[in-house]
N, C-alpha and C. Protein backbone atom coordinates (compact mmCIF):
# COMPACT_ATOMS: atom_id res chain seq x y z
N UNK A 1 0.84 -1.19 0.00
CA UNK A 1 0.00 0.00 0.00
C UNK A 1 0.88 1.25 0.00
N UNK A 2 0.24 2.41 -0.43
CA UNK A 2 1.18 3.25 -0.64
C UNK A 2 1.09 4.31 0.47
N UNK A 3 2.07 4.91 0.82
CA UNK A 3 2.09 5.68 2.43
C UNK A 3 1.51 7.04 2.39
N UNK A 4 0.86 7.45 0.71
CA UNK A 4 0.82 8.71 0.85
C UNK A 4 -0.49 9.15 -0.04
N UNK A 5 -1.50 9.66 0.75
CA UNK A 5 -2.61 9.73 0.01
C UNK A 5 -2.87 11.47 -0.64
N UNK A 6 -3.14 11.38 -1.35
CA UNK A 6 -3.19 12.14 -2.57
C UNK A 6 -5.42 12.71 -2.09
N UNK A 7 -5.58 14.07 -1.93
CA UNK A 7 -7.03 13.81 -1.50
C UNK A 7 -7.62 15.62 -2.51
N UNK A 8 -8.00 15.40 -3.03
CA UNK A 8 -8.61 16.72 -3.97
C UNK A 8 -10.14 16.58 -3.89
N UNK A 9 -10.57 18.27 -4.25
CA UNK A 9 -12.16 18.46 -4.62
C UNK A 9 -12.14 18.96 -5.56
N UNK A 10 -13.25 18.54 -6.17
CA UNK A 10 -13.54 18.87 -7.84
C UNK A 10 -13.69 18.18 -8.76
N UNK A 11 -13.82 17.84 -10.22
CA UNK A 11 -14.13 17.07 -11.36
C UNK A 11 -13.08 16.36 -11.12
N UNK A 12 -13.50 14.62 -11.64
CA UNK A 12 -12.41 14.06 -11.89
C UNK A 12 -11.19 13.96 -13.18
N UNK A 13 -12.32 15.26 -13.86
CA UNK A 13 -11.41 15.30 -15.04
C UNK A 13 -11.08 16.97 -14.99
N UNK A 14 -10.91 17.68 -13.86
CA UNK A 14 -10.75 19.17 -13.85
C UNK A 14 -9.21 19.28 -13.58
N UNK A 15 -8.74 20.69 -13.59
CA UNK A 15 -7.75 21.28 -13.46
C UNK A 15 -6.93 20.13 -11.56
N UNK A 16 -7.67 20.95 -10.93
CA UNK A 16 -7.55 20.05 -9.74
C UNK A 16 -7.14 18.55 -9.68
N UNK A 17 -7.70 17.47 -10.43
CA UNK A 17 -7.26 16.77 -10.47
C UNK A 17 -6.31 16.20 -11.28
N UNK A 18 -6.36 16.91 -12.49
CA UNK A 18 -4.83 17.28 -13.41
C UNK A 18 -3.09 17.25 -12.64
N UNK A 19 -3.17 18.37 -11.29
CA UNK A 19 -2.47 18.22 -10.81
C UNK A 19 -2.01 17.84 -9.73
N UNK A 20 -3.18 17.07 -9.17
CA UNK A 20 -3.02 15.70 -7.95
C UNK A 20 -2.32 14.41 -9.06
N UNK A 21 -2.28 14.69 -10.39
CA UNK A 21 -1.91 12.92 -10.89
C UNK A 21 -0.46 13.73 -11.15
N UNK A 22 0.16 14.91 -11.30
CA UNK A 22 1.00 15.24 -11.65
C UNK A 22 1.85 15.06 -10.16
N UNK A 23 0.96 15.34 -9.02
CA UNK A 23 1.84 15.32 -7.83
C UNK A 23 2.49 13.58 -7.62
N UNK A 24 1.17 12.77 -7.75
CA UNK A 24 1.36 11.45 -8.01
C UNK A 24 2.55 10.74 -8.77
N UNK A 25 2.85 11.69 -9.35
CA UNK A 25 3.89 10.98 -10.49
C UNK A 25 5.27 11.17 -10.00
N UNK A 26 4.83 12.76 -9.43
CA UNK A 26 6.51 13.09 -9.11
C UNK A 26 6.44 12.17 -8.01
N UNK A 27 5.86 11.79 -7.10
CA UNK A 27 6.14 10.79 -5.74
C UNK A 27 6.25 9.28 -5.98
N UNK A 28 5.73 8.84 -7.32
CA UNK A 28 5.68 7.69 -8.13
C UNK A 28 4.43 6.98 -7.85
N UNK A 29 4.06 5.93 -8.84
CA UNK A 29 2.58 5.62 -8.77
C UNK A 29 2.33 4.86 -7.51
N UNK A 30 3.63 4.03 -7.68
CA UNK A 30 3.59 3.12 -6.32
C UNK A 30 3.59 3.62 -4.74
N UNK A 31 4.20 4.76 -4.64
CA UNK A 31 3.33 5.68 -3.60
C UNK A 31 2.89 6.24 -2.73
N UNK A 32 2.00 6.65 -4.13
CA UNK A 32 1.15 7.66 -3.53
C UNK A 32 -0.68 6.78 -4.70
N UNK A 33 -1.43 7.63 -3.78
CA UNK A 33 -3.00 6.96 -4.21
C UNK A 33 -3.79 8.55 -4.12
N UNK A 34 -4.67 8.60 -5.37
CA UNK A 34 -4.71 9.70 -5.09
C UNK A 34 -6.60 8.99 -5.20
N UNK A 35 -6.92 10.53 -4.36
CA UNK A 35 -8.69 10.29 -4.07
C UNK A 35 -9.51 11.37 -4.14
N UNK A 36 -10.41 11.37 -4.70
CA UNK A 36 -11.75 12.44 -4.90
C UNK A 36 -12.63 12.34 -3.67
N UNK A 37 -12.56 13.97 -3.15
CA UNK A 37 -13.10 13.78 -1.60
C UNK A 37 -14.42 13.76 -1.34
N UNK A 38 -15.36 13.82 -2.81
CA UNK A 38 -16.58 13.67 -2.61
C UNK A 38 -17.02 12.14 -2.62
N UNK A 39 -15.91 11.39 -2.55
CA UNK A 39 -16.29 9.78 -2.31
C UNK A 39 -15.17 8.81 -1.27
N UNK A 40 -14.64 10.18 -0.51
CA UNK A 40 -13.74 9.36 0.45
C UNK A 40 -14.14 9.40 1.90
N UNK A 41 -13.84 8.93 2.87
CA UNK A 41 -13.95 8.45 4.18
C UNK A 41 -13.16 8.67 4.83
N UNK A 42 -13.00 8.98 6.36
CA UNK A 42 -12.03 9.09 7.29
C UNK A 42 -11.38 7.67 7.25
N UNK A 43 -11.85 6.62 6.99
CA UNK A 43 -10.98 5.43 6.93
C UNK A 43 -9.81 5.31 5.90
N UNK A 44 -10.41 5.67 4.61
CA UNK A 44 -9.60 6.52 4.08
C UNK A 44 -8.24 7.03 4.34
N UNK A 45 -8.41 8.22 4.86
CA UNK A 45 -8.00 9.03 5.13
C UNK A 45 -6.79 8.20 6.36
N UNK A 46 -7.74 7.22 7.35
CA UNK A 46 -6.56 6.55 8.21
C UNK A 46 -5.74 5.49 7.79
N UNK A 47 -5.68 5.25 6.26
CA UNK A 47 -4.80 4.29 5.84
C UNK A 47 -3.60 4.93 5.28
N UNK A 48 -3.32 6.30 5.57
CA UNK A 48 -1.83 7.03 5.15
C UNK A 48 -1.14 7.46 6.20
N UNK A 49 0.62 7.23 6.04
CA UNK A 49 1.24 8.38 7.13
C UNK A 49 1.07 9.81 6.31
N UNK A 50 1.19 9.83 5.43
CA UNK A 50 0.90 11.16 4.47
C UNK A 50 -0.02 12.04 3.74
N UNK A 51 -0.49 13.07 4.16
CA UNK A 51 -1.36 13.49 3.34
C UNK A 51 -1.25 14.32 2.82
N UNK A 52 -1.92 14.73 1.32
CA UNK A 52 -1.51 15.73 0.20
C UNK A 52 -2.69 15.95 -0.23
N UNK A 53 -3.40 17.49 0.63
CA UNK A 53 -4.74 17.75 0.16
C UNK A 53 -4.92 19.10 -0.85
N UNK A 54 -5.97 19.05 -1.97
CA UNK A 54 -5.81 19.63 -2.89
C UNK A 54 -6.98 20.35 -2.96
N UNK A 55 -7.37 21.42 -2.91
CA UNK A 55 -8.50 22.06 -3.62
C UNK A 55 -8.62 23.41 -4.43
N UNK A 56 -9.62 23.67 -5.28
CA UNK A 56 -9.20 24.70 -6.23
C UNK A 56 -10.25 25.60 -5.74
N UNK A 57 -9.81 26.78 -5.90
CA UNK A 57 -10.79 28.23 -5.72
C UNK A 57 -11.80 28.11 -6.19
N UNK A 58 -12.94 28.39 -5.51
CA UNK A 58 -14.77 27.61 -5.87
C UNK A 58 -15.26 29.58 -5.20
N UNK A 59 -15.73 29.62 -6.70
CA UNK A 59 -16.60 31.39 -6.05
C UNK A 59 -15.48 32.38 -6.08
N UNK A 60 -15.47 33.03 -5.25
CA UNK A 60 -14.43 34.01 -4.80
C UNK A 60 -13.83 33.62 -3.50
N UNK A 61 -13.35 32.80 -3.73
CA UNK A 61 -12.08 32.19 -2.70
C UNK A 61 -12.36 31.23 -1.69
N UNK A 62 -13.28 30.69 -2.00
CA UNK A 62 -13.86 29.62 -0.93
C UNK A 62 -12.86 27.94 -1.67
N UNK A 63 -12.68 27.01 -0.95
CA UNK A 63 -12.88 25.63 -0.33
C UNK A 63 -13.65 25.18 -1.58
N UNK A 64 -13.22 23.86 -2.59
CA UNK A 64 -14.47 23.38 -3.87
C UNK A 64 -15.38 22.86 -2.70
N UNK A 65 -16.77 23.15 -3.66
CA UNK A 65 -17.85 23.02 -2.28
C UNK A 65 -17.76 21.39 -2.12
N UNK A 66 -17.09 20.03 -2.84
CA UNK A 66 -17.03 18.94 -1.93
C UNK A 66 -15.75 18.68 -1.05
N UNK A 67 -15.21 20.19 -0.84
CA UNK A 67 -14.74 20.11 0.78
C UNK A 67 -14.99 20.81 1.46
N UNK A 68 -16.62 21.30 1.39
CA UNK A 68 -17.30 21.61 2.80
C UNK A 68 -17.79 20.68 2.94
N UNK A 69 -18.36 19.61 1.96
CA UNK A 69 -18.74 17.96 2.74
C UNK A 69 -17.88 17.31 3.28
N UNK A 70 -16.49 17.47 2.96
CA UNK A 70 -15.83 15.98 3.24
C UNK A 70 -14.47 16.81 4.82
N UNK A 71 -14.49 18.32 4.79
CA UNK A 71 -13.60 18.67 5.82
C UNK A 71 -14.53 18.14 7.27
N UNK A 72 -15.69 18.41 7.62
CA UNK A 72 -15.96 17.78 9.12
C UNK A 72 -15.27 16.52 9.15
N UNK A 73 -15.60 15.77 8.16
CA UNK A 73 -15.04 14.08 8.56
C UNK A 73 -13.52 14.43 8.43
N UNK A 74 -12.69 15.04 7.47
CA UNK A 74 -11.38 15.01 7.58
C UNK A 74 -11.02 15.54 8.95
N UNK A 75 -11.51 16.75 9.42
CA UNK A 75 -10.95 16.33 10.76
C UNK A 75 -11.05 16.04 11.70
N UNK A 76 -12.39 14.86 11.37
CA UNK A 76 -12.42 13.60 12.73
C UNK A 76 -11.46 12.49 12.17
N UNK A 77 -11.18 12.59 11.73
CA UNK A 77 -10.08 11.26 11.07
C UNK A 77 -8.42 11.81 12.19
N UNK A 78 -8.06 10.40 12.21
CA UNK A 78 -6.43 10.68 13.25
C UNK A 78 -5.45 11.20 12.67
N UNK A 79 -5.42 12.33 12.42
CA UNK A 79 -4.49 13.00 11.98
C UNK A 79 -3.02 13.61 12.95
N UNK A 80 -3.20 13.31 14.05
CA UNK A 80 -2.40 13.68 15.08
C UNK A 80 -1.13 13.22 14.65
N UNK A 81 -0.73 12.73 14.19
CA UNK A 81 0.47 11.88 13.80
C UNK A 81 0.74 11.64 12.20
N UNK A 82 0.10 12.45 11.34
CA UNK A 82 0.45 12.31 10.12
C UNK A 82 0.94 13.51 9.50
N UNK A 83 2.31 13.70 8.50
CA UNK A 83 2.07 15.31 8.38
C UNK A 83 1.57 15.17 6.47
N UNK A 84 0.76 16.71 6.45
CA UNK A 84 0.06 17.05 5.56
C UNK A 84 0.63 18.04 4.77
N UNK A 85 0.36 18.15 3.58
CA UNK A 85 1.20 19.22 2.60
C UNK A 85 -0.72 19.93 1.51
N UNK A 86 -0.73 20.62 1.62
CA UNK A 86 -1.80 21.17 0.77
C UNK A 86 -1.74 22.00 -0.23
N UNK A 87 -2.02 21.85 -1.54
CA UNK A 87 -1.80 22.76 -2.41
C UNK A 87 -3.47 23.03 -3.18
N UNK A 88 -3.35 24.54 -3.77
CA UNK A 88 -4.71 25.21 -4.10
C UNK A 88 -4.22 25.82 -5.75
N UNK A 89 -5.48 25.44 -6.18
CA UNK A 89 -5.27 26.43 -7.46
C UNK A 89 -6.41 27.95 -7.54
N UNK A 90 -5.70 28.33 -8.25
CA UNK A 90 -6.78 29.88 -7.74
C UNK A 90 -6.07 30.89 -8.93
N UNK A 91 -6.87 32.08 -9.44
CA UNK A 91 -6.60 32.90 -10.15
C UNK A 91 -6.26 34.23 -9.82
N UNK A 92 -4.59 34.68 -10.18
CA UNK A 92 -3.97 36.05 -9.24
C UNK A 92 -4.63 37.00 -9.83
N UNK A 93 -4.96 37.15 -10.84
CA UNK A 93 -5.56 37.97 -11.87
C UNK A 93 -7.09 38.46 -11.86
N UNK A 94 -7.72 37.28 -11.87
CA UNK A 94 -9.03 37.81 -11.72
C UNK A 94 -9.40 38.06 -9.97
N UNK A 95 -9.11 37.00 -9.37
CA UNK A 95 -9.13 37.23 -7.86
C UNK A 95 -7.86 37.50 -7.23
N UNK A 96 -7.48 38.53 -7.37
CA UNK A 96 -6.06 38.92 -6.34
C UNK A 96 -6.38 39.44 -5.22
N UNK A 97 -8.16 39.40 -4.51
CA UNK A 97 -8.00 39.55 -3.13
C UNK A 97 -8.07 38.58 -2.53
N UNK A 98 -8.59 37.15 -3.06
CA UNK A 98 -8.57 36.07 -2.38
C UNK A 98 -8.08 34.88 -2.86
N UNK A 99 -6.87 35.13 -3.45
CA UNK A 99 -5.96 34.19 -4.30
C UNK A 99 -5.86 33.08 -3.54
N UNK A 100 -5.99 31.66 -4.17
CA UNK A 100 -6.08 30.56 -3.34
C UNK A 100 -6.40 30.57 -1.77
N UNK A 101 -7.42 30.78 -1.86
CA UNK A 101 -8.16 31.03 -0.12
C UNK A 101 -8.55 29.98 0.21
N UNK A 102 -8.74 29.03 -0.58
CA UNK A 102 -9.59 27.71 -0.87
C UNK A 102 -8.26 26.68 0.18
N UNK A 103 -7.55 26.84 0.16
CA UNK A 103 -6.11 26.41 0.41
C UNK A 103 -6.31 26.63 1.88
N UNK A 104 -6.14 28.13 2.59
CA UNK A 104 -6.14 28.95 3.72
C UNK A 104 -7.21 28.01 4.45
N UNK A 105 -8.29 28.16 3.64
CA UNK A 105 -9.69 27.53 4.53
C UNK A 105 -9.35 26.15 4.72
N UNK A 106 -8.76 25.12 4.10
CA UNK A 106 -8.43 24.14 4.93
C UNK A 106 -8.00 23.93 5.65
N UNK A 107 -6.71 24.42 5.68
CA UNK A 107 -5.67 24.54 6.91
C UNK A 107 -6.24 25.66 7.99
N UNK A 108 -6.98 26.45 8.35
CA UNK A 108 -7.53 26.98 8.87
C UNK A 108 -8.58 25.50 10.02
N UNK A 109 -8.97 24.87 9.08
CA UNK A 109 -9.85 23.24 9.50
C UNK A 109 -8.93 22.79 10.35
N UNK A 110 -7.68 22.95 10.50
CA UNK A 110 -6.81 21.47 10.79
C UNK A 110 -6.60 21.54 12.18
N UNK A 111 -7.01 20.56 12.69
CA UNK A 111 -6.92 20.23 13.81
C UNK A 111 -5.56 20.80 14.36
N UNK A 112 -4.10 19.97 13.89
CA UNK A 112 -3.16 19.96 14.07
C UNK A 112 -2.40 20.84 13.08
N UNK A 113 -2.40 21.86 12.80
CA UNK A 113 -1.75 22.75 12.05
C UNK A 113 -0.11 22.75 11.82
N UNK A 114 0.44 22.34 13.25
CA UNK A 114 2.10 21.91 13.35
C UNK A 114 2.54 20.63 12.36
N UNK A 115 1.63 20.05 12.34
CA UNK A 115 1.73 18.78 11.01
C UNK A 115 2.12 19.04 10.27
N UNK A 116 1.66 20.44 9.78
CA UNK A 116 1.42 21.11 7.89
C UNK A 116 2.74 21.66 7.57
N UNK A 117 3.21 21.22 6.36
CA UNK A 117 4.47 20.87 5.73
C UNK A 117 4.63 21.33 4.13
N UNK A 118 5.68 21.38 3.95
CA UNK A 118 5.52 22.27 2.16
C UNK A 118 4.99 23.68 2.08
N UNK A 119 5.34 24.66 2.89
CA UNK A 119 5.07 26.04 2.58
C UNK A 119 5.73 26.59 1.80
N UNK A 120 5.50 27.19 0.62
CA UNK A 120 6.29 27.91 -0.13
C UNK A 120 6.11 29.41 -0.31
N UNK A 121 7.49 30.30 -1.08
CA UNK A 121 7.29 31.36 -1.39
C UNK A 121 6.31 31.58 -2.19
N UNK A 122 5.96 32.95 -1.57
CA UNK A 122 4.98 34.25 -2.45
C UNK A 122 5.60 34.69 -3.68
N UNK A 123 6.81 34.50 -3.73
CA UNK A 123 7.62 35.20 -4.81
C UNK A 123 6.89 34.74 -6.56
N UNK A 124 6.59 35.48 -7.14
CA UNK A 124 5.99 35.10 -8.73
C UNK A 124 5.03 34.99 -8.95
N UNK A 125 4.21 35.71 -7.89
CA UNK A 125 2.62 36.10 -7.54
C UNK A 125 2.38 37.09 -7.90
N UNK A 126 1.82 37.48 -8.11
CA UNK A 126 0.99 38.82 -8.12
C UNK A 126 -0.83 39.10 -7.48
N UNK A 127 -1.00 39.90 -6.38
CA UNK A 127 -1.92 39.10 -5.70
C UNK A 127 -1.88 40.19 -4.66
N UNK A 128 -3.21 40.81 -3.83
CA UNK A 128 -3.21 41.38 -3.16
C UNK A 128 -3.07 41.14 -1.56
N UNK A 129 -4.05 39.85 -1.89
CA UNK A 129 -4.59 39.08 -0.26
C UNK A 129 -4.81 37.55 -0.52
N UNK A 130 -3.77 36.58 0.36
CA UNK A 130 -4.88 35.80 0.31
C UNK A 130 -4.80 34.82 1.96
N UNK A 131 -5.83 34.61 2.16
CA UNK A 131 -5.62 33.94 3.78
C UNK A 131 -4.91 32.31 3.75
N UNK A 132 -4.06 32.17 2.49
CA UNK A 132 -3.34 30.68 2.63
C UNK A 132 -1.91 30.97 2.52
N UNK A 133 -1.34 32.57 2.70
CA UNK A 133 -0.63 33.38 3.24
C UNK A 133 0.04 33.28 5.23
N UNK A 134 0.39 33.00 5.32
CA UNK A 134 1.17 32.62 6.69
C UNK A 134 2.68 33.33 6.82
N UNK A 135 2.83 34.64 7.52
CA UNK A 135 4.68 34.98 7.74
C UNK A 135 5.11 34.75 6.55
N UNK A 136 4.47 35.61 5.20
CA UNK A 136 4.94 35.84 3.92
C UNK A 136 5.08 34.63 2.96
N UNK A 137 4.28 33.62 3.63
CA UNK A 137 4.97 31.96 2.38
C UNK A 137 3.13 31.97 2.61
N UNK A 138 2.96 31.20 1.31
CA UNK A 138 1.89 30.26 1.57
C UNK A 138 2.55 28.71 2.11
N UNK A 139 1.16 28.46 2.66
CA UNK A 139 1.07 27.05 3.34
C UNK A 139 1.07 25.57 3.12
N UNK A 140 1.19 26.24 1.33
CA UNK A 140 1.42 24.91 0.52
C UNK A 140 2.13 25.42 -0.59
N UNK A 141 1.51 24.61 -1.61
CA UNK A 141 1.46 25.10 -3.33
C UNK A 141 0.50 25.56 -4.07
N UNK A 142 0.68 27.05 -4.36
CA UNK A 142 -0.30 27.60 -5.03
C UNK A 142 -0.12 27.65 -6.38
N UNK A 143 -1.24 27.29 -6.86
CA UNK A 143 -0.65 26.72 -8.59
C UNK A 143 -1.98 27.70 -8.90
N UNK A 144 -1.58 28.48 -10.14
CA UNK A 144 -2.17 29.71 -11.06
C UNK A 144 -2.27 28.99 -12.73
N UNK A 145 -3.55 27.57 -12.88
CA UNK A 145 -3.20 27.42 -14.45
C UNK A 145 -4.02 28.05 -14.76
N UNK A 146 -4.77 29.23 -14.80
CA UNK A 146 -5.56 30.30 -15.49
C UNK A 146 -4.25 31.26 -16.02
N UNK A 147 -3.14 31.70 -15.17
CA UNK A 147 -2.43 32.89 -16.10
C UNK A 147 -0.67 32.38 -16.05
N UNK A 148 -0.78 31.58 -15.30
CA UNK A 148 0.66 31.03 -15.15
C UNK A 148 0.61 29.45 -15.13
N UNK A 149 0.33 28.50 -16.47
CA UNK A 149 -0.35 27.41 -16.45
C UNK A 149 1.60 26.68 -17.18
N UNK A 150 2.29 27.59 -17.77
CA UNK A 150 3.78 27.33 -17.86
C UNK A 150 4.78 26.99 -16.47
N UNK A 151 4.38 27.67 -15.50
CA UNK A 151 4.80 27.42 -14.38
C UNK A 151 4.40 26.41 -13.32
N UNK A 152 3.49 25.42 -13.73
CA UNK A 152 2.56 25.00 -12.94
C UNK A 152 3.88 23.31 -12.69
N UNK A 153 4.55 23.00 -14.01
CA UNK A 153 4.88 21.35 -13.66
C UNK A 153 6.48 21.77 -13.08
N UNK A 154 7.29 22.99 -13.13
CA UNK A 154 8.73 22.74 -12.20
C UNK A 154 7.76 23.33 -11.10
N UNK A 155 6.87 23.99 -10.80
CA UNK A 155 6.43 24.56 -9.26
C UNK A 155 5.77 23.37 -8.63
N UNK A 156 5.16 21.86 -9.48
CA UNK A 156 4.66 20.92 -8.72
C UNK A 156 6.48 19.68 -8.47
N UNK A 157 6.91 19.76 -9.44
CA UNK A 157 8.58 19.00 -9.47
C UNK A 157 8.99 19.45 -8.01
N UNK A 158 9.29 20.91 -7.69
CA UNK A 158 9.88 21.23 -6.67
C UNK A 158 9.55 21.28 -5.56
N UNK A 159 7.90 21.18 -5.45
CA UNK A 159 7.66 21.41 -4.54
C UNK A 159 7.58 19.40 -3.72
N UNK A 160 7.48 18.82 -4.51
CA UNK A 160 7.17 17.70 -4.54
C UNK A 160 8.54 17.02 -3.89
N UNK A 161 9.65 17.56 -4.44
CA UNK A 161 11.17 17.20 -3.76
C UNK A 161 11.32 17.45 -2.43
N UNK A 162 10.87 18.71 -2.20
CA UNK A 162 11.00 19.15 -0.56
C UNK A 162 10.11 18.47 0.06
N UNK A 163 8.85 17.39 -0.56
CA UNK A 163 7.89 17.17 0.45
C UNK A 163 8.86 15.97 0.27
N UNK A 164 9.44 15.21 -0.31
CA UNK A 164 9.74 13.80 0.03
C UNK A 164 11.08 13.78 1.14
N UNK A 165 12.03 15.32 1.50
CA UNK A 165 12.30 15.23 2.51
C UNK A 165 11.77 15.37 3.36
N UNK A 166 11.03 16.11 3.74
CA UNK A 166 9.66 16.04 4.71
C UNK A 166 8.97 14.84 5.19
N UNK A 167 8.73 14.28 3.92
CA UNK A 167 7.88 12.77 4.52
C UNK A 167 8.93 11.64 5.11
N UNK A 168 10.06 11.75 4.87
CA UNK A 168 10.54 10.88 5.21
C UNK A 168 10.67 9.91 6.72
């Protein structure tokens, strides 16, 4: 089984899940497992030391609405002991006040926030506000394929390297 679950909201054929199979790849198939959270379970959820949660900007900066269904159960699930890496996609351009907020609002959910792992620079943003912003880094990976969709596979490569020292 593979140690590292892969967990997104949205189409299974959308942007979002485009780059949960891209994260998948860089970690290799064998793994990582990746899952659509409008059909997953805290059991689920308790068969990884790793988790890699994904959601894309839904509205003006909200959470995709199947992770306002599936965050209560994510954080009744045992997460105390697993660390988590989260990445959001979101548009700097059209929404630069709430650029990947969708991101913010999860980790905002998390029980255990000291878990959360893979923060990266703001740097190559352009962007007014956004609450997945933490002491100048976001809290994951914010991926822009609406205006920066060239930057999207070395910003998932790299970010993906630092998480496998992390998970280790």
């Amino acid at each position: 089984m593979a140690q590292i679950g892969i967990f997104f909201g949205g189409r299974d054929n959308g942007r979002t899940a485009k780059v949960a199979r891209q994260i998948m790849e860089e970690f290799g198939k064998n793994n990582a497992d990746i899952h659509n959270v409008n059909s997953s379970t805290t059991e689920d959820v308790a068969k990884y030391d790793f988790l890699v949660l994904g959601t894309a900007a839904w509205g003006i900066g909200e959470m995709h609405s199947d992770w306002e269904n599936f965050i209560d159960q994510l954080t009744e699930a045992p997460l105390e002991n697993k660390k988590i890496a989260i990445f959001g996609l979101g548009d700097q351009v059209e929404y630069p006040e709430s650029f990947v907020d969708g991101m913010g609002i999860i980790f905002c959910r998390l029980p255990f926030k000291q878990n959360v792992v893979g923060y990266t620079s703001t740097q190559g943003y352009k962007f007014y506000y956004s609450n997945a912003e933490k002491d100048g880094k976001f809290i994951g990976l914010a991926i822009d394929e609406d205006t920066q969709p060239e930057l999207t596979t070395r910003r998932v490569k790299e970010w993906v390297s630092d998480l496998k020292k992390e998970f280790k």
